[in-house]
C-alpha atoms as a PDB file:
ATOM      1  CA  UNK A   1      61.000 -24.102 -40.526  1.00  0.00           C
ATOM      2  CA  UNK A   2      61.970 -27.623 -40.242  1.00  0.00           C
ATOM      3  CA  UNK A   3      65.548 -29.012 -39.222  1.00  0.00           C
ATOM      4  CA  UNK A   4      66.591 -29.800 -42.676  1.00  0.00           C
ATOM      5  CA  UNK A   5      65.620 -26.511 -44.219  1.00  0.00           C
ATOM      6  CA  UNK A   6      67.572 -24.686 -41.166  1.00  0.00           C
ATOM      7  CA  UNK A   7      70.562 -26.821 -42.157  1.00  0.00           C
ATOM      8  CA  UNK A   8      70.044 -25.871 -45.687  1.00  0.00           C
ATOM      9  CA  UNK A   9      70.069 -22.503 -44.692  1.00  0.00           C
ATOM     10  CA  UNK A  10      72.607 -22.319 -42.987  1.00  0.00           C
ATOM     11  CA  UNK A  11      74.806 -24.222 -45.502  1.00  0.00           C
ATOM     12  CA  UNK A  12      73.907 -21.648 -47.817  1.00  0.00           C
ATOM     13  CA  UNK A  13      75.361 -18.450 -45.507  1.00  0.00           C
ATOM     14  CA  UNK A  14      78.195 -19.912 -45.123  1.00  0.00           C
ATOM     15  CA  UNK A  15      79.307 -20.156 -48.334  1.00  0.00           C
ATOM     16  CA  UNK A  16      78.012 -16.518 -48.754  1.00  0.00           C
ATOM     17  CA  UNK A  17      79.810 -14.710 -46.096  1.00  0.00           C
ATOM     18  CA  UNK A  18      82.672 -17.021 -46.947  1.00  0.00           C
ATOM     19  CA  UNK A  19      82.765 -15.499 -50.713  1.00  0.00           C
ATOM     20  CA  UNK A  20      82.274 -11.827 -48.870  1.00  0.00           C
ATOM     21  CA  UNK A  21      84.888 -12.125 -46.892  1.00  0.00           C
ATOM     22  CA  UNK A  22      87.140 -13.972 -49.141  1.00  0.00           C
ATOM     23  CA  UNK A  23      86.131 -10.490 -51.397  1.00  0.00           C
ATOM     24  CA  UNK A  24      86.550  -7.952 -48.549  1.00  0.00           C
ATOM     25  CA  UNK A  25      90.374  -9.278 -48.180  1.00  0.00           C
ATOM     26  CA  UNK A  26      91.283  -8.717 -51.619  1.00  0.00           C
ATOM     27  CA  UNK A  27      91.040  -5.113 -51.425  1.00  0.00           C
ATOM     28  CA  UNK A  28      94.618  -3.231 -50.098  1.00  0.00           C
ATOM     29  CA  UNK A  29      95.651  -2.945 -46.532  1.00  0.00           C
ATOM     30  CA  UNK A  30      97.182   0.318 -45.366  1.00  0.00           C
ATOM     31  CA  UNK A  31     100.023   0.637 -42.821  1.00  0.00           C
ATOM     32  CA  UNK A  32      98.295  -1.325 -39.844  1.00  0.00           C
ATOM     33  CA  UNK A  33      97.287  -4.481 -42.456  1.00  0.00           C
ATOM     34  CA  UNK A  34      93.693  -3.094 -41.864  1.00  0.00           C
ATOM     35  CA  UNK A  35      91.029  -2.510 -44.880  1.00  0.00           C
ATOM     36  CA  UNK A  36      90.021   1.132 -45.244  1.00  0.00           C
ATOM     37  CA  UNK A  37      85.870   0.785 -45.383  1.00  0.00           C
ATOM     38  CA  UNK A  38      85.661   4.341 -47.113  1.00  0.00           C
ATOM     39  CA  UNK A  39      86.162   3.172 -50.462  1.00  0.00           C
ATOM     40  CA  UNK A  40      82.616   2.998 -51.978  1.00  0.00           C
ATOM     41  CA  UNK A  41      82.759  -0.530 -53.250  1.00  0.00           C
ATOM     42  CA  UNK A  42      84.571  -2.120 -50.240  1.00  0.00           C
ATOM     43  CA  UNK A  43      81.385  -0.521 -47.986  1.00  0.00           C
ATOM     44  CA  UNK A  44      78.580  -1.967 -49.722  1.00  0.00           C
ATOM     45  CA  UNK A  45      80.353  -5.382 -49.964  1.00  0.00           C
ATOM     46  CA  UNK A  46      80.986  -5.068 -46.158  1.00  0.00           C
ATOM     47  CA  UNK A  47      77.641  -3.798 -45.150  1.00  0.00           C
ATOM     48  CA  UNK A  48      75.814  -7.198 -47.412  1.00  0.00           C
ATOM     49  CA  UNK A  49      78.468  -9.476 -45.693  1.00  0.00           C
ATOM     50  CA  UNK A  50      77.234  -7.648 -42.433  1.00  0.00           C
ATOM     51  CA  UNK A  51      73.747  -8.476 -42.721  1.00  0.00           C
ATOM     52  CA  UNK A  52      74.607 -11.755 -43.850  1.00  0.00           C
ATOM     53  CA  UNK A  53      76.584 -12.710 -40.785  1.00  0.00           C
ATOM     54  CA  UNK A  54      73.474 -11.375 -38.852  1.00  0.00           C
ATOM     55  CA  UNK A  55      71.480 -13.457 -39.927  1.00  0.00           C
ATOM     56  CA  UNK A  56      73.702 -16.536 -39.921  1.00  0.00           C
ATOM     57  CA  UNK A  57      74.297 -15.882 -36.278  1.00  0.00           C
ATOM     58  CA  UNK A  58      70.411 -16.162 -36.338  1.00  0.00           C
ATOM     59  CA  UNK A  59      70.436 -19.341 -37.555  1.00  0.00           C
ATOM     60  CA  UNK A  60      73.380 -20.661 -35.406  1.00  0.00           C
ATOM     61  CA  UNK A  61      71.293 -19.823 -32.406  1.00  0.00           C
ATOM     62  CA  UNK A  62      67.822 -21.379 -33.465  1.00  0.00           C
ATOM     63  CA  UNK A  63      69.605 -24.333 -34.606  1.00  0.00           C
ATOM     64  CA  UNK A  64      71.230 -24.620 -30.827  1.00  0.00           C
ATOM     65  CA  UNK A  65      67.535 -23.554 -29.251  1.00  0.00           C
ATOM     66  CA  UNK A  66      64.552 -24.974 -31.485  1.00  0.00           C
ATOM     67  CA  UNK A  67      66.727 -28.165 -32.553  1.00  0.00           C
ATOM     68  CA  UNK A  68      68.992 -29.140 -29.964  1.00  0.00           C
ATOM     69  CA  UNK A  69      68.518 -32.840 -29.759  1.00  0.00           C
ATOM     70  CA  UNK A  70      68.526 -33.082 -33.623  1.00  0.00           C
ATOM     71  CA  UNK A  71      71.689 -30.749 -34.156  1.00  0.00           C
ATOM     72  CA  UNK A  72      73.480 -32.784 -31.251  1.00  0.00           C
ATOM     73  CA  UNK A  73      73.297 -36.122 -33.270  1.00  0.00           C
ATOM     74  CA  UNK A  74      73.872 -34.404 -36.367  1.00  0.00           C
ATOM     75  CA  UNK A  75      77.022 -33.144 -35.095  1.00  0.00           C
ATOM     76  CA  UNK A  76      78.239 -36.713 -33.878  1.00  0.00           C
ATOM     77  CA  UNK A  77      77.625 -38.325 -36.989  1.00  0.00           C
ATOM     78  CA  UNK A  78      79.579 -35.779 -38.864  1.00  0.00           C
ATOM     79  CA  UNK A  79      82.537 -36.081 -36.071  1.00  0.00           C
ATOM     80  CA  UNK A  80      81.886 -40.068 -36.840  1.00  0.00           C
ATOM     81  CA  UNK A  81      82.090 -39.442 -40.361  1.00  0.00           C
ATOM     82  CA  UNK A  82      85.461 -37.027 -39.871  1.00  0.00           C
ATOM     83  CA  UNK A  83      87.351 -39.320 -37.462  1.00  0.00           C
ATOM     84  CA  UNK A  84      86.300 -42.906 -39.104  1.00  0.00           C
ATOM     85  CA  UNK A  85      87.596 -42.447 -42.348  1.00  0.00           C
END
């Protein structure tokens, strides 16, 4: 997998464990503000925004390992991007 598809990739989970868990907190909140899992649909939401994160947090650590050099500059151009503008 090249740099740019890893990107990609990661790009993509993001935005899908973002939607989860923008999902996940629309369901009720009992006493302690916490989300009761036993509800059938709430579980199998949280256990596909589980194996999403997983495998996001996969990607987050090959990007840092197999890419370093290219992730470094790519994350100083964005910052250059952000902060010149």
């Amino acid at each position: 997998m090249t740099f740019t598809e890893t990107l990609n990739l990661q790009t993509e989970l993001n935005i899908i464990t973002e939607d989860l868990g923008n999902q996940i907190n629309c369901f009720e909140k009992n006493e302690l503000g916490m989300i009761s899992f036993s509800n059938k649909e709430v579980g199998s939401i949280k256990i596909l925004f589980d194996i999403k994160f997983k495998e996001l947090q996969k990607v987050n650590k090959s990007l840092t390992s197999n890419f370093k050099k290219e992730y470094k500059e790519y994350r100083l151009a964005k910052r250059k991007l952000r902060y010149n503008n």
